[in-house]
Each structure stands twice: as C-alpha cells, then as structure tokens.
PDB file of N, CA and C in Angstrom:
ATOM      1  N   UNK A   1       0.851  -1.168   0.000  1.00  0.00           N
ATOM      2  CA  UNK A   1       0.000   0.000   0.000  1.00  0.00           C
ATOM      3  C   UNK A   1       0.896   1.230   0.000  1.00  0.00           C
ATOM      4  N   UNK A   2       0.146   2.252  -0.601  1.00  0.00           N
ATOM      5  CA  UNK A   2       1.202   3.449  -0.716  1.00  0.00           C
ATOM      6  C   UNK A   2       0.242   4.671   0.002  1.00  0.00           C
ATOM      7  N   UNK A   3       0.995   5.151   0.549  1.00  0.00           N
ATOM      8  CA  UNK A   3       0.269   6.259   1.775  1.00  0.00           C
ATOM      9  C   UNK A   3       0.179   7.764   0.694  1.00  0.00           C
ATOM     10  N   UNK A   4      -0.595   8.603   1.215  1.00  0.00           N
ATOM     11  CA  UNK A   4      -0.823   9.852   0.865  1.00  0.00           C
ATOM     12  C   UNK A   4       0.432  10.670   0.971  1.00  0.00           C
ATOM     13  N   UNK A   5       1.293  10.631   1.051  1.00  0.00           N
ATOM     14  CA  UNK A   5       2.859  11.195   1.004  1.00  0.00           C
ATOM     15  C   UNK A   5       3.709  10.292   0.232  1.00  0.00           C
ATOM     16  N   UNK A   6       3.134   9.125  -0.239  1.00  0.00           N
ATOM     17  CA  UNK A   6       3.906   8.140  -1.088  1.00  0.00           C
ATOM     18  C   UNK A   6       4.822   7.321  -0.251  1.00  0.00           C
ATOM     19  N   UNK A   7       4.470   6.888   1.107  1.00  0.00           N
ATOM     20  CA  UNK A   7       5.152   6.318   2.053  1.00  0.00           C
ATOM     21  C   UNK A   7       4.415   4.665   1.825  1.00  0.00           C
ATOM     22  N   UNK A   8       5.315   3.509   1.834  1.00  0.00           N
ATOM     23  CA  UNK A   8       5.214   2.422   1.610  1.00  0.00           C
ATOM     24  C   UNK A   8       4.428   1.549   2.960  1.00  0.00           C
ATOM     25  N   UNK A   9       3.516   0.722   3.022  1.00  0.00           N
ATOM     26  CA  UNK A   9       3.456  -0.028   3.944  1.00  0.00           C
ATOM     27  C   UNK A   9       3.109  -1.592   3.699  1.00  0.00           C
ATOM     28  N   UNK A  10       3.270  -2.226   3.660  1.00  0.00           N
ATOM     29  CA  UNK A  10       3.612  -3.719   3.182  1.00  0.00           C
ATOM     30  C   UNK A  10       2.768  -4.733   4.319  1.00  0.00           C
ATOM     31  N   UNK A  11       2.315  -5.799   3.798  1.00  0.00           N
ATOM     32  CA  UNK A  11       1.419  -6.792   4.507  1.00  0.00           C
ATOM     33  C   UNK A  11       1.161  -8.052   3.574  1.00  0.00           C
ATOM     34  N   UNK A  12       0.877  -8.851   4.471  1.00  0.00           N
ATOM     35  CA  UNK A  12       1.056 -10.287   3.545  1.00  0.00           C
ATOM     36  C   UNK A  12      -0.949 -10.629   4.618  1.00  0.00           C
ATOM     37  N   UNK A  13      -0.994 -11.696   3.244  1.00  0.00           N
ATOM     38  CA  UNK A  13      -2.291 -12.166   3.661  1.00  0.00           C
ATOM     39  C   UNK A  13      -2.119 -13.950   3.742  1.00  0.00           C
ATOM     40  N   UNK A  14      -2.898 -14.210   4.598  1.00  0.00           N
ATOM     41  CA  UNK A  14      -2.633 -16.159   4.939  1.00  0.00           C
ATOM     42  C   UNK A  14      -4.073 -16.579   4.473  1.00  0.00           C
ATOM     43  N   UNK A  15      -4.037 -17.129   3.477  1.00  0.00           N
ATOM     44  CA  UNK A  15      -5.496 -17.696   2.859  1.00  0.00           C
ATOM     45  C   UNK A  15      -5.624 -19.131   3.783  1.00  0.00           C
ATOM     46  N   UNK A  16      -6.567 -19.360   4.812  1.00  0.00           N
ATOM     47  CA  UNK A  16      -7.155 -20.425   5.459  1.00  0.00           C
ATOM     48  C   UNK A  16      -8.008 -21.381   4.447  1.00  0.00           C
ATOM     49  N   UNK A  17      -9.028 -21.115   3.521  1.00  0.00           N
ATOM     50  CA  UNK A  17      -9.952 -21.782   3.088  1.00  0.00           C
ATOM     51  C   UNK A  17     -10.731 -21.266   2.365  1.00  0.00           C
ATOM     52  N   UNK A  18     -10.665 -21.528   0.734  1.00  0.00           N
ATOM     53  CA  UNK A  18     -11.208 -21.605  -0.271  1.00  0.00           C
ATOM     54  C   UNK A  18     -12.669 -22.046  -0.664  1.00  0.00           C
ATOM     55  N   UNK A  19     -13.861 -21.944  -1.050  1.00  0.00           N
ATOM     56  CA  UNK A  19     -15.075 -22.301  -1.344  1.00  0.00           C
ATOM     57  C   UNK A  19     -15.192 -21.879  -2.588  1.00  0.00           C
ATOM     58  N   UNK A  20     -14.824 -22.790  -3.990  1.00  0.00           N
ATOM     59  CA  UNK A  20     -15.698 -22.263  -5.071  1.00  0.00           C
ATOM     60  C   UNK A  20     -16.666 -21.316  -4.908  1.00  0.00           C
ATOM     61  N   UNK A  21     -16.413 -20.158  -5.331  1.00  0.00           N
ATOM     62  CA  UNK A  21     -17.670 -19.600  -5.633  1.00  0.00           C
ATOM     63  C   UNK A  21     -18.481 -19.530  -4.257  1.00  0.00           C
ATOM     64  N   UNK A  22     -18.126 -19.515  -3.182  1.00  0.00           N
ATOM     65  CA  UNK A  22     -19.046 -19.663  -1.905  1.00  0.00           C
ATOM     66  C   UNK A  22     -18.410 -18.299  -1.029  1.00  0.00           C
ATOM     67  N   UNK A  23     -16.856 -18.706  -0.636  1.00  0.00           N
ATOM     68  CA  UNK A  23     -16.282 -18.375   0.324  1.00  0.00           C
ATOM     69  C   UNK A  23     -15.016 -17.971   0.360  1.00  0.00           C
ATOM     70  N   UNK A  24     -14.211 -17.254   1.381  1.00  0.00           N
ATOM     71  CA  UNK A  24     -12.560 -18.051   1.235  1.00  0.00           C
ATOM     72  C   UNK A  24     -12.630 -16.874   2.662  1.00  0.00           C
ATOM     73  N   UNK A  25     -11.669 -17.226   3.456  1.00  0.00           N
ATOM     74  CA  UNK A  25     -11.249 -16.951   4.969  1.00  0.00           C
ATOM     75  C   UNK A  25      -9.835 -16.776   4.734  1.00  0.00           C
ATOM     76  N   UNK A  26      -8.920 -15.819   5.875  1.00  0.00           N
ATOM     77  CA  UNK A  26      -7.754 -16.114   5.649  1.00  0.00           C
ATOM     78  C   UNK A  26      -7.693 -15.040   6.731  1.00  0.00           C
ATOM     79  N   UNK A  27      -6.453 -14.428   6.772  1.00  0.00           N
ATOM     80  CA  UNK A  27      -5.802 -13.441   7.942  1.00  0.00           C
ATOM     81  C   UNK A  27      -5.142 -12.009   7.025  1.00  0.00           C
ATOM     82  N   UNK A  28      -4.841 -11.175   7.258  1.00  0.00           N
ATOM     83  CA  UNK A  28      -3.708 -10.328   6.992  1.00  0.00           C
ATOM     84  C   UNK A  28      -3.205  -9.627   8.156  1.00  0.00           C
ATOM     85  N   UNK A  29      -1.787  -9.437   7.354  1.00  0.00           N
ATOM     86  CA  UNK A  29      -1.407  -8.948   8.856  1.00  0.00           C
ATOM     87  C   UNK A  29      -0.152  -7.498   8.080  1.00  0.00           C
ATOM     88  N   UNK A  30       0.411  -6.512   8.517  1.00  0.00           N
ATOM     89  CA  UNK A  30       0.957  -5.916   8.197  1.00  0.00           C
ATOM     90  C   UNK A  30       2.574  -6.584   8.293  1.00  0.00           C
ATOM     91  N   UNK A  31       3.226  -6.009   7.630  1.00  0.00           N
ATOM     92  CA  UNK A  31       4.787  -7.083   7.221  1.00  0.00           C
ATOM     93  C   UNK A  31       5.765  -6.160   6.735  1.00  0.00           C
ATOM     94  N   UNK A  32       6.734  -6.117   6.790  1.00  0.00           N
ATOM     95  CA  UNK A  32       8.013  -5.765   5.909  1.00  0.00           C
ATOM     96  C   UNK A  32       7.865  -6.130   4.884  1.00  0.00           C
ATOM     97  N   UNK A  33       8.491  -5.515   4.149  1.00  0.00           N
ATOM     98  CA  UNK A  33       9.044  -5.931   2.575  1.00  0.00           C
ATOM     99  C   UNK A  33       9.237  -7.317   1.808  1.00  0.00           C
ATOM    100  N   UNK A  34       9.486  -8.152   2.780  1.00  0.00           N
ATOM    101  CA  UNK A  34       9.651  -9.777   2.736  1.00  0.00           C
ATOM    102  C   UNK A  34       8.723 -10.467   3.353  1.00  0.00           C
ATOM    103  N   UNK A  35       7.691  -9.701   3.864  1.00  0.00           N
ATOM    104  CA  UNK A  35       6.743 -10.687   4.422  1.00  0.00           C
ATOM    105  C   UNK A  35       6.848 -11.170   5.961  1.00  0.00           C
ATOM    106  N   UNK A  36       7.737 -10.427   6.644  1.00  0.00           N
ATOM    107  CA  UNK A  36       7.841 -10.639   7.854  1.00  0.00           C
ATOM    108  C   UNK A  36       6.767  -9.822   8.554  1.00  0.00           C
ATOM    109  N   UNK A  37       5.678 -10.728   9.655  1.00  0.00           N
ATOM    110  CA  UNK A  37       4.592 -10.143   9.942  1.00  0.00           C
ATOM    111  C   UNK A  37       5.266  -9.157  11.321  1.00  0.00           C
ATOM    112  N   UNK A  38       4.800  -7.922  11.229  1.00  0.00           N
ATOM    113  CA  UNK A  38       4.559  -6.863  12.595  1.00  0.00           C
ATOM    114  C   UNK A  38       4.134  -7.055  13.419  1.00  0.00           C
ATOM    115  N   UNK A  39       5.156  -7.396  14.351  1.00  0.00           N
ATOM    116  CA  UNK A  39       3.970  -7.800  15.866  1.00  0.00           C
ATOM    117  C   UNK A  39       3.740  -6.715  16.299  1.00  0.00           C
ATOM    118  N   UNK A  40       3.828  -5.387  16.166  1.00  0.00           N
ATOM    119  CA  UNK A  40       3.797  -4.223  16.530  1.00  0.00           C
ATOM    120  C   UNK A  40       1.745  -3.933  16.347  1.00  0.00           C
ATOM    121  N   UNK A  41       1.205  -4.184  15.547  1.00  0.00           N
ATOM    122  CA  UNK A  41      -0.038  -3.848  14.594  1.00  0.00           C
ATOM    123  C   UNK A  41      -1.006  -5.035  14.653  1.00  0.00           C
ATOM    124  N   UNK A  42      -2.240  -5.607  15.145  1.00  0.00           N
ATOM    125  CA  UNK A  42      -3.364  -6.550  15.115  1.00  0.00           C
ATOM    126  C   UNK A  42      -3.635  -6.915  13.819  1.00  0.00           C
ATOM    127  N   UNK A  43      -3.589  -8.475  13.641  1.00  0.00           N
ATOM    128  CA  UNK A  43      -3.819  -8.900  12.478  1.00  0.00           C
ATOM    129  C   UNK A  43      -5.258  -9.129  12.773  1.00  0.00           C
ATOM    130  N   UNK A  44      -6.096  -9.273  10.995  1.00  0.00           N
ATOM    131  CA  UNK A  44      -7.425  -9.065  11.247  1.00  0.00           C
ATOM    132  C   UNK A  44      -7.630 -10.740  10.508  1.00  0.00           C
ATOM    133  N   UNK A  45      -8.638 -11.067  11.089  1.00  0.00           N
ATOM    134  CA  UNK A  45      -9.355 -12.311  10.843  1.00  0.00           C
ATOM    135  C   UNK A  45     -10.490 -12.562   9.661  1.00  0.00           C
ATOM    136  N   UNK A  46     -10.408 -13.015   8.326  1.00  0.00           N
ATOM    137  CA  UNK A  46     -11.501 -11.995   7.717  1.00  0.00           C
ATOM    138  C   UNK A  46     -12.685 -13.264   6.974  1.00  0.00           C
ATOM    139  N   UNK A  47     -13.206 -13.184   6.855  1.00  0.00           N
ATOM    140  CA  UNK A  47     -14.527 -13.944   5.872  1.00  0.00           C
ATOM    141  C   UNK A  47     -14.957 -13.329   4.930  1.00  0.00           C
ATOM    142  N   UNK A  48     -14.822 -13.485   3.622  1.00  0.00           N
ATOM    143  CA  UNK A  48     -15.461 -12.967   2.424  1.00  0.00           C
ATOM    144  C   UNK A  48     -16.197 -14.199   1.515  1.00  0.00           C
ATOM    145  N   UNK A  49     -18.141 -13.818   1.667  1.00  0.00           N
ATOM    146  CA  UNK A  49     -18.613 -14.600   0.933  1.00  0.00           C
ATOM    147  C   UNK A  49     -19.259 -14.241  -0.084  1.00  0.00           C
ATOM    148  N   UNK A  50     -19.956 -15.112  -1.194  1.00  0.00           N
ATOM    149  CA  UNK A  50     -20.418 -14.238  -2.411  1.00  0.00           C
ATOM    150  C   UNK A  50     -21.550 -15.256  -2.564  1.00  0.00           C
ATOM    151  N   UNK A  51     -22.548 -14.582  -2.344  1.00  0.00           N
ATOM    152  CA  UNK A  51     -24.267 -14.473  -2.504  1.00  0.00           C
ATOM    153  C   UNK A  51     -24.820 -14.604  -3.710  1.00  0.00           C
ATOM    154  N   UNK A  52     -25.288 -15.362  -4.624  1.00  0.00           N
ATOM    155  CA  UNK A  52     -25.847 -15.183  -5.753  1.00  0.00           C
ATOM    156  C   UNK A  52     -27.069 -14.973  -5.888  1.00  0.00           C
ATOM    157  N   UNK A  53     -27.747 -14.186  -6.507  1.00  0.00           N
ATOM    158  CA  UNK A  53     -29.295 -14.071  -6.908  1.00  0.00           C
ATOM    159  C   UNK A  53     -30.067 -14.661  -7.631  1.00  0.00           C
ATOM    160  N   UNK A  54     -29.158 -14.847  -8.904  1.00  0.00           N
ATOM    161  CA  UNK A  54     -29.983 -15.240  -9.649  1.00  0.00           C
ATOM    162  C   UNK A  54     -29.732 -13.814 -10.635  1.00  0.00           C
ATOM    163  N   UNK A  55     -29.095 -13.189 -10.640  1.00  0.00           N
ATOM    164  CA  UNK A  55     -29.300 -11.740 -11.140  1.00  0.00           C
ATOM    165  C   UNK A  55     -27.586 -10.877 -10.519  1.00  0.00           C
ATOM    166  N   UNK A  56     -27.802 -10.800  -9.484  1.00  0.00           N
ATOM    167  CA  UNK A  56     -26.354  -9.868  -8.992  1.00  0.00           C
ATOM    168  C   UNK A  56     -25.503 -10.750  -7.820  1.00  0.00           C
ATOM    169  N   UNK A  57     -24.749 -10.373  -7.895  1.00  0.00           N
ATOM    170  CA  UNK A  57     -23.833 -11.145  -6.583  1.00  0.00           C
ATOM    171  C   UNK A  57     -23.972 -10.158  -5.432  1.00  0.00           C
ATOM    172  N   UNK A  58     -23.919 -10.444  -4.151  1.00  0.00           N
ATOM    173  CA  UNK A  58     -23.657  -9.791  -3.143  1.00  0.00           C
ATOM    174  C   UNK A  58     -22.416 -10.314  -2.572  1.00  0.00           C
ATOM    175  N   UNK A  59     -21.900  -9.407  -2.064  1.00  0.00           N
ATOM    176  CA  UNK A  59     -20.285  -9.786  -1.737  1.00  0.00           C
ATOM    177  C   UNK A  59     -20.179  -9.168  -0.294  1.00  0.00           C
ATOM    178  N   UNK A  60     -20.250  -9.935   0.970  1.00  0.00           N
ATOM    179  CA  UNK A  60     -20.082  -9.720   2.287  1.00  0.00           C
ATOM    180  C   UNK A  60     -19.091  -9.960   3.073  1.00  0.00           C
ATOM    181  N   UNK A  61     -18.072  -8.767   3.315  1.00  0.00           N
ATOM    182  CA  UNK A  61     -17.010  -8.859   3.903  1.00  0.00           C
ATOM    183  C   UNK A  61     -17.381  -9.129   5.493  1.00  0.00           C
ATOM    184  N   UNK A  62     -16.503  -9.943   6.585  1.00  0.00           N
ATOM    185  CA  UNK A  62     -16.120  -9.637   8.080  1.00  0.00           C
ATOM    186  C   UNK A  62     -15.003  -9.952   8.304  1.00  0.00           C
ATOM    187  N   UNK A  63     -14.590  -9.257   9.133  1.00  0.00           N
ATOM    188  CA  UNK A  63     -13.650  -8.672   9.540  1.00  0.00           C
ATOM    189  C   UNK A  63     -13.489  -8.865  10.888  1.00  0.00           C
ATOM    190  N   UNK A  64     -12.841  -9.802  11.509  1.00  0.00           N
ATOM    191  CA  UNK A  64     -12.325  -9.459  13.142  1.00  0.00           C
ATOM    192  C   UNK A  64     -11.103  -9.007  13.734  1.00  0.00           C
ATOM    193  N   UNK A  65     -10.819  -8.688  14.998  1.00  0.00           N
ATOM    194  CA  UNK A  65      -9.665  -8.571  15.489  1.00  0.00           C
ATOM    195  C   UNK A  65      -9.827  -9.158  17.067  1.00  0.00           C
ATOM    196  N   UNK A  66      -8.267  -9.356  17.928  1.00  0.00           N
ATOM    197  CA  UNK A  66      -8.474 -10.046  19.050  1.00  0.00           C
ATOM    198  C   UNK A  66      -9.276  -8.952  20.047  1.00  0.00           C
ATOM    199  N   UNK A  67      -9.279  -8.179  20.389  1.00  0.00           N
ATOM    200  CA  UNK A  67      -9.521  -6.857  21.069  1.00  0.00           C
ATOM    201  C   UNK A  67     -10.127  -5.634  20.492  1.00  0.00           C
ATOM    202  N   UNK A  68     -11.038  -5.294  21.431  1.00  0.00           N
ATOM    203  CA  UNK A  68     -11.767  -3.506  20.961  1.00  0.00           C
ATOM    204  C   UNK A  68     -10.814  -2.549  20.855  1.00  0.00           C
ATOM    205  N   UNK A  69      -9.344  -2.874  21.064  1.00  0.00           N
ATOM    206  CA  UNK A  69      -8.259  -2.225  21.320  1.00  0.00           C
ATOM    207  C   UNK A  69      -7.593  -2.160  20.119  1.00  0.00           C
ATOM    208  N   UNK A  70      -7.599  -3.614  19.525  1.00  0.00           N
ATOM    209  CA  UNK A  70      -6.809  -4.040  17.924  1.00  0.00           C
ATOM    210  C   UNK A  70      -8.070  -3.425  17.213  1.00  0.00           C
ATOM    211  N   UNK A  71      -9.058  -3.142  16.985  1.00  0.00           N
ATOM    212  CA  UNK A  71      -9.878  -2.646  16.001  1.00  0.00           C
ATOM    213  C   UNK A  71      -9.663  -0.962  16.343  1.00  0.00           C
ATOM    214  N   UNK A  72      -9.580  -0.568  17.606  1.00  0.00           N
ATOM    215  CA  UNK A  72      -9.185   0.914  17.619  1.00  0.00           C
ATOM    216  C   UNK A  72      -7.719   1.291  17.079  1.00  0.00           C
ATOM    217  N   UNK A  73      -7.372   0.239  17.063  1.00  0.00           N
ATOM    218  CA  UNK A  73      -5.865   0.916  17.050  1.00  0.00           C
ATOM    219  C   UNK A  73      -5.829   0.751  15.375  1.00  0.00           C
ATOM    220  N   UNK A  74      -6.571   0.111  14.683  1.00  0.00           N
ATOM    221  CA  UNK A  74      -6.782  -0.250  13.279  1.00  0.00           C
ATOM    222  C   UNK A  74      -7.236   1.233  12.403  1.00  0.00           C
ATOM    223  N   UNK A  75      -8.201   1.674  13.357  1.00  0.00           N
ATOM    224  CA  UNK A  75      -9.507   2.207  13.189  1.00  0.00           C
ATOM    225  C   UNK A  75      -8.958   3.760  12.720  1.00  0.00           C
ATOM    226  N   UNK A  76      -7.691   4.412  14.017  1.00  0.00           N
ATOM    227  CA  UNK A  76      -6.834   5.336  14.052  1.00  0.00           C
ATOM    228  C   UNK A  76      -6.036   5.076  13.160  1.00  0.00           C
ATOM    229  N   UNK A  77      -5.663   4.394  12.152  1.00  0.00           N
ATOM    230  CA  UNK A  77      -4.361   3.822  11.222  1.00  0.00           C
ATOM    231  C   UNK A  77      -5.230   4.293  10.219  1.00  0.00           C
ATOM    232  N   UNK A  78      -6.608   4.603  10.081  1.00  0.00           N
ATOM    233  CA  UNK A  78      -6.709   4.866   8.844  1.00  0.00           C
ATOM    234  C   UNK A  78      -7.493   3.907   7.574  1.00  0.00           C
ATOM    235  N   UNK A  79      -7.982   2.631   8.385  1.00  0.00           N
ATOM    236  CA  UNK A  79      -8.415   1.839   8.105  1.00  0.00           C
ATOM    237  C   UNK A  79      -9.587   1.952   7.203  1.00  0.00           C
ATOM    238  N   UNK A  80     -10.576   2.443   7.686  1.00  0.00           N
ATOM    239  CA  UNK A  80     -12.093   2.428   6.976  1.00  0.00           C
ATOM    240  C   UNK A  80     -11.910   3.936   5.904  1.00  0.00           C
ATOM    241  N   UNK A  81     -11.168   4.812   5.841  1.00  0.00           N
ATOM    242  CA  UNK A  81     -10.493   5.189   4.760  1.00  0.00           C
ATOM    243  C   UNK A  81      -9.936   4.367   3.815  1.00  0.00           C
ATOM    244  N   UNK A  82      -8.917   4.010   3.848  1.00  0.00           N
ATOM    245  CA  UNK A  82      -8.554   2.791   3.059  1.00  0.00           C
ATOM    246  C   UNK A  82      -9.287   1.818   2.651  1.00  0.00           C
ATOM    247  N   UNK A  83     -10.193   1.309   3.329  1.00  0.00           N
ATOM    248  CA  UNK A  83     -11.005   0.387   2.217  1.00  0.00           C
ATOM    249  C   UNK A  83     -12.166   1.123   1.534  1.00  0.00           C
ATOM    250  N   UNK A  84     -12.270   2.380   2.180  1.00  0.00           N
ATOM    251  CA  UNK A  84     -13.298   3.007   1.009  1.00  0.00           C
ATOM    252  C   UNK A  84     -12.980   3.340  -0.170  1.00  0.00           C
ATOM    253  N   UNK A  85     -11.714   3.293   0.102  1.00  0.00           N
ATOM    254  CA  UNK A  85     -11.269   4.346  -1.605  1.00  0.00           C
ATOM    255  C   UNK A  85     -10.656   2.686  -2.155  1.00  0.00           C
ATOM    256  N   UNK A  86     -10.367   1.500  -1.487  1.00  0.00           N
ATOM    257  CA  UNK A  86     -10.184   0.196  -2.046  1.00  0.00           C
ATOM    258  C   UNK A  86     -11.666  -0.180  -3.212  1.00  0.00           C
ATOM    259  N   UNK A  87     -12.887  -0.016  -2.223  1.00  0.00           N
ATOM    260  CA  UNK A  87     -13.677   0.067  -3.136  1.00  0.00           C
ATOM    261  C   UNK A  87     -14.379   0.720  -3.896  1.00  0.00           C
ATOM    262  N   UNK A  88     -13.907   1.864  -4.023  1.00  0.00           N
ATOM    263  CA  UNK A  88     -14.101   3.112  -4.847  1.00  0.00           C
ATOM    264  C   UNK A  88     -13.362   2.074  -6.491  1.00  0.00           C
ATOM    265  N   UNK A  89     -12.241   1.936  -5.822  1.00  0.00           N
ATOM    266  CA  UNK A  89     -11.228   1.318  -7.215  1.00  0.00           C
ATOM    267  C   UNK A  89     -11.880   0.905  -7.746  1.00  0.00           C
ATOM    268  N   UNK A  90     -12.072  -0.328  -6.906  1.00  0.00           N
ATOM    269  CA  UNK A  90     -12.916  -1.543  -7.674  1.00  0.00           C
ATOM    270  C   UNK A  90     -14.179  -1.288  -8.009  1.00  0.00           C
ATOM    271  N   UNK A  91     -14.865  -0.284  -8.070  1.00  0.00           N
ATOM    272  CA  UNK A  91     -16.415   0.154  -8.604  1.00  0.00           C
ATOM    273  C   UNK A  91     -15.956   0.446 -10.050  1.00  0.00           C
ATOM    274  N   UNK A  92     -14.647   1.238  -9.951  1.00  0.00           N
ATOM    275  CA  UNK A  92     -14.409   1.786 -11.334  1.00  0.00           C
ATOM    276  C   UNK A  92     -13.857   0.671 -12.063  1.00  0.00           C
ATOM    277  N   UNK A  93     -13.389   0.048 -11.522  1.00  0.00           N
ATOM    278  CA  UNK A  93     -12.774  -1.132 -12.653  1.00  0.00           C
ATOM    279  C   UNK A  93     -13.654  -1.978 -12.960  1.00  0.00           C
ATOM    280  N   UNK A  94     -15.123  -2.497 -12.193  1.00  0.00           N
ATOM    281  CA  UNK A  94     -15.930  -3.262 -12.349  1.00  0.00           C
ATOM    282  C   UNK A  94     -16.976  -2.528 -13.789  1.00  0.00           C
ATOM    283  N   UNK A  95     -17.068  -1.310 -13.301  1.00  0.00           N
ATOM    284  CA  UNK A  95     -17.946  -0.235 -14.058  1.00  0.00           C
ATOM    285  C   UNK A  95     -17.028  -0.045 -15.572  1.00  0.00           C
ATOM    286  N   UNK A  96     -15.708  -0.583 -15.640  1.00  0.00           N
ATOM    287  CA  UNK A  96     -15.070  -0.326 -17.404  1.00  0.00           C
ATOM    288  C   UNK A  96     -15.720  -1.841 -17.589  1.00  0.00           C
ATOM    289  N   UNK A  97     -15.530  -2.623 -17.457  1.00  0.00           N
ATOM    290  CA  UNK A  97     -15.521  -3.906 -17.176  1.00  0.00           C
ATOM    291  C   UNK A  97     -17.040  -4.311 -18.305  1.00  0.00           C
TER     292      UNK A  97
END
C-alpha cells in the first residue's frame, strides 16, 4: 500500500480456506518488505462470501480482530479510509468492465 505522502506499507495475507464460488477466509497482517509479519499492529481475521441471486452477486465482507483495542488501534491507522477508496477502485474497474 502506498500512503498519501507516497510512504510504503507492506502486509502479507494467509489464505485459510477456499469455497468455489461460496467463500474463502484467511488473515492479513501488516509485514516488511519480505513478508515478515509486525507484531507491533493486530492482524485481522476476515470472511469474504459471495451471494448469488440469480441476477447480482452480493459480496459480504467480516472482519475481526483479538480486542476492541486491535480494532481501535486499526480504526486510528486509517483503516475504513482505506477500504473506502479500495472500493471506490474496484467500482471503477468493475464499471469499465
């Protein structure tokens, strides 16, 4: 990820479990350059499933952390910024698409 001053921050993700077309679970966690995870920063726990209609997909992210503390301290990092403008992207790339 590249910050609003063009400052680098790096994170690796651990895919747990795959579901065709259903599901997939996994972790991320923030990392160095090589993938060495930050114990400094709460890794988040996540579930992403995809809903079919018959017509549109619904796509339902969750998201955990160990503590109200690891989601605040997430929360102050800038977090729910960042995935808004994540899916800002992806509206526009879905919308050329």
């Amino acid at each position: 990820m590249v910050g609003p001053n063009q400052e680098e921050h790096w994170c690796v993700t651990s895919n747990h479990s795959i579901k065709d077309h259903q599901s997939f679970t996994g972790e991320d966690a923030f990392s160095d350059k090589e993938g060495n995870v930050n114990k400094d920063f709460p890794v988040a726990k996540f579930t992403n499933t995809f809903e079919w209609d018959g017509t549109d997909t619904k796509v339902v992210i969750t998201t955990a952390y160990a503590s109200e503390e690891a989601l605040k301290q997430i929360l102050e990092m800038g977090m729910e910024q960042g995935l808004s403008m994540a899916f800002e992207n992806l509206d526009e790339v879905l919308s050329e698409a």
